[in-house]
Protein backbone atom coordinates (compact mmCIF):
# COMPACT_ATOMS: atom_id res chain seq x y z
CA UNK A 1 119.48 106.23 114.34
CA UNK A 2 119.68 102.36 113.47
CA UNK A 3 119.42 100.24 111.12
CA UNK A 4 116.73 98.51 112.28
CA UNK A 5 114.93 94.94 110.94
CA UNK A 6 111.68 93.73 110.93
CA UNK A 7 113.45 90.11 110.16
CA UNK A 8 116.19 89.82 111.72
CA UNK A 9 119.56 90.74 110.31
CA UNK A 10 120.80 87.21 111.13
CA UNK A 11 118.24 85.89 108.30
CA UNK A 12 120.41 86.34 105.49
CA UNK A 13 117.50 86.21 102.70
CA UNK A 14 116.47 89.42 104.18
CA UNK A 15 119.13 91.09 105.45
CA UNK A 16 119.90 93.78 102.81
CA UNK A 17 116.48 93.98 101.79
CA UNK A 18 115.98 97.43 101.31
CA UNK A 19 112.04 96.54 102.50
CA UNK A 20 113.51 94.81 105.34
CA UNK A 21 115.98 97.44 106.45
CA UNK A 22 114.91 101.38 107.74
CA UNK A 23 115.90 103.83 110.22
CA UNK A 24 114.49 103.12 113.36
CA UNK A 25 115.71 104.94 116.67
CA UNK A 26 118.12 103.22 118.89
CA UNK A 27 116.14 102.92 121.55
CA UNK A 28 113.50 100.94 120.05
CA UNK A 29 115.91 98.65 118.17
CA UNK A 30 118.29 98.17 120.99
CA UNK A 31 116.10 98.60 124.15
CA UNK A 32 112.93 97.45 122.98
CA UNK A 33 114.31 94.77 120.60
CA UNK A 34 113.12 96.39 117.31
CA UNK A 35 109.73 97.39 119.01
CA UNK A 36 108.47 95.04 116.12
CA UNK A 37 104.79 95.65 116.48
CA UNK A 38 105.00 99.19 115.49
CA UNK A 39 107.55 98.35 113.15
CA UNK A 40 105.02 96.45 111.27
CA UNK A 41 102.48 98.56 111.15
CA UNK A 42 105.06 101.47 109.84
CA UNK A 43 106.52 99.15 107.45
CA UNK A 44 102.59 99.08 105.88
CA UNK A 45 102.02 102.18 106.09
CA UNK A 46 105.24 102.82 104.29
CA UNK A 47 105.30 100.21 101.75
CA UNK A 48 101.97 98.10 101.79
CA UNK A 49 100.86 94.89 102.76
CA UNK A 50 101.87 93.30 99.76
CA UNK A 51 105.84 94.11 100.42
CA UNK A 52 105.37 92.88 103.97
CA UNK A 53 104.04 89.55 103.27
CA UNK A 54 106.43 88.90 100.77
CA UNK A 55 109.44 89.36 103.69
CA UNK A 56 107.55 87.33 105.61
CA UNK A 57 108.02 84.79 102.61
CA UNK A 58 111.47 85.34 101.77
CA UNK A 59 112.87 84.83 105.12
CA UNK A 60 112.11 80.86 105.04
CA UNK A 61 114.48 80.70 101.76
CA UNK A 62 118.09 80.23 102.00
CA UNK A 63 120.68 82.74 100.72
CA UNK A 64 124.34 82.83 100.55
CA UNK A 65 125.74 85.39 98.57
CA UNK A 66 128.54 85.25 96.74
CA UNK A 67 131.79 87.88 96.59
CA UNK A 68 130.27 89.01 93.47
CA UNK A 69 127.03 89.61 94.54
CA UNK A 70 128.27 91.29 97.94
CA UNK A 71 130.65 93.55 95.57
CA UNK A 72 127.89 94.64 93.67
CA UNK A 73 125.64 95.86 96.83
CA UNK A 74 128.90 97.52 98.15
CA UNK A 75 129.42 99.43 94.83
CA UNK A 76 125.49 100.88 94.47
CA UNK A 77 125.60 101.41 98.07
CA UNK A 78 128.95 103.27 98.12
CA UNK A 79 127.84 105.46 94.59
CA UNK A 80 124.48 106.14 96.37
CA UNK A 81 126.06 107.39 99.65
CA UNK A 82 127.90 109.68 97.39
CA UNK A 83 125.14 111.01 95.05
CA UNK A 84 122.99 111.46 98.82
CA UNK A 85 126.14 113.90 99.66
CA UNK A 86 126.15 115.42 96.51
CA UNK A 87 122.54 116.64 97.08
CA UNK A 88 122.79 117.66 100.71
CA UNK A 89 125.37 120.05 100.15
């Protein structure tokens, strides 16, 4: 599995989106570059047409984060990794 995008990961408004970003298999996001129709229509069925059309909005802003900001994500992300083994095992 990949992290895959509907926008692309070079957008940095959206690039650690948690909207933006789901597993996708590596074929379609390396092979079929994101298969992005289907991607769409999962990413509705998933979370609605009102989360998709506000990426679609978001990605025209600009966004530079800061250390802070990037230290923050890395914490929750790091804690939720953890908790996620926690319940597996």
């Amino acid at each position: 599995m990949d992290a895959g995008h509907f926008i692309p990961r070079s957008n940095m408004s959206t690039r650690y989106n948690e909207f933006n970003v789901n597993a996708q298999c590596k074929f379609c996001n390396q092979s079929l570059l994101g298969n992005i129709i289907n991607y769409r229509e999962e990413l509705i069925a998933k979370y609605g047409g009102s989360k998709w059309r506000e990426l679609l909005m978001i990605q025209h802003e600009t966004k530079k984060y800061t250390k802070f900001e990037l230290q923050i994500m890395i914490d929750h992300y790091t804690d939720l990794v953890k908790s996620l083994k926690k319940q597996k095992c």
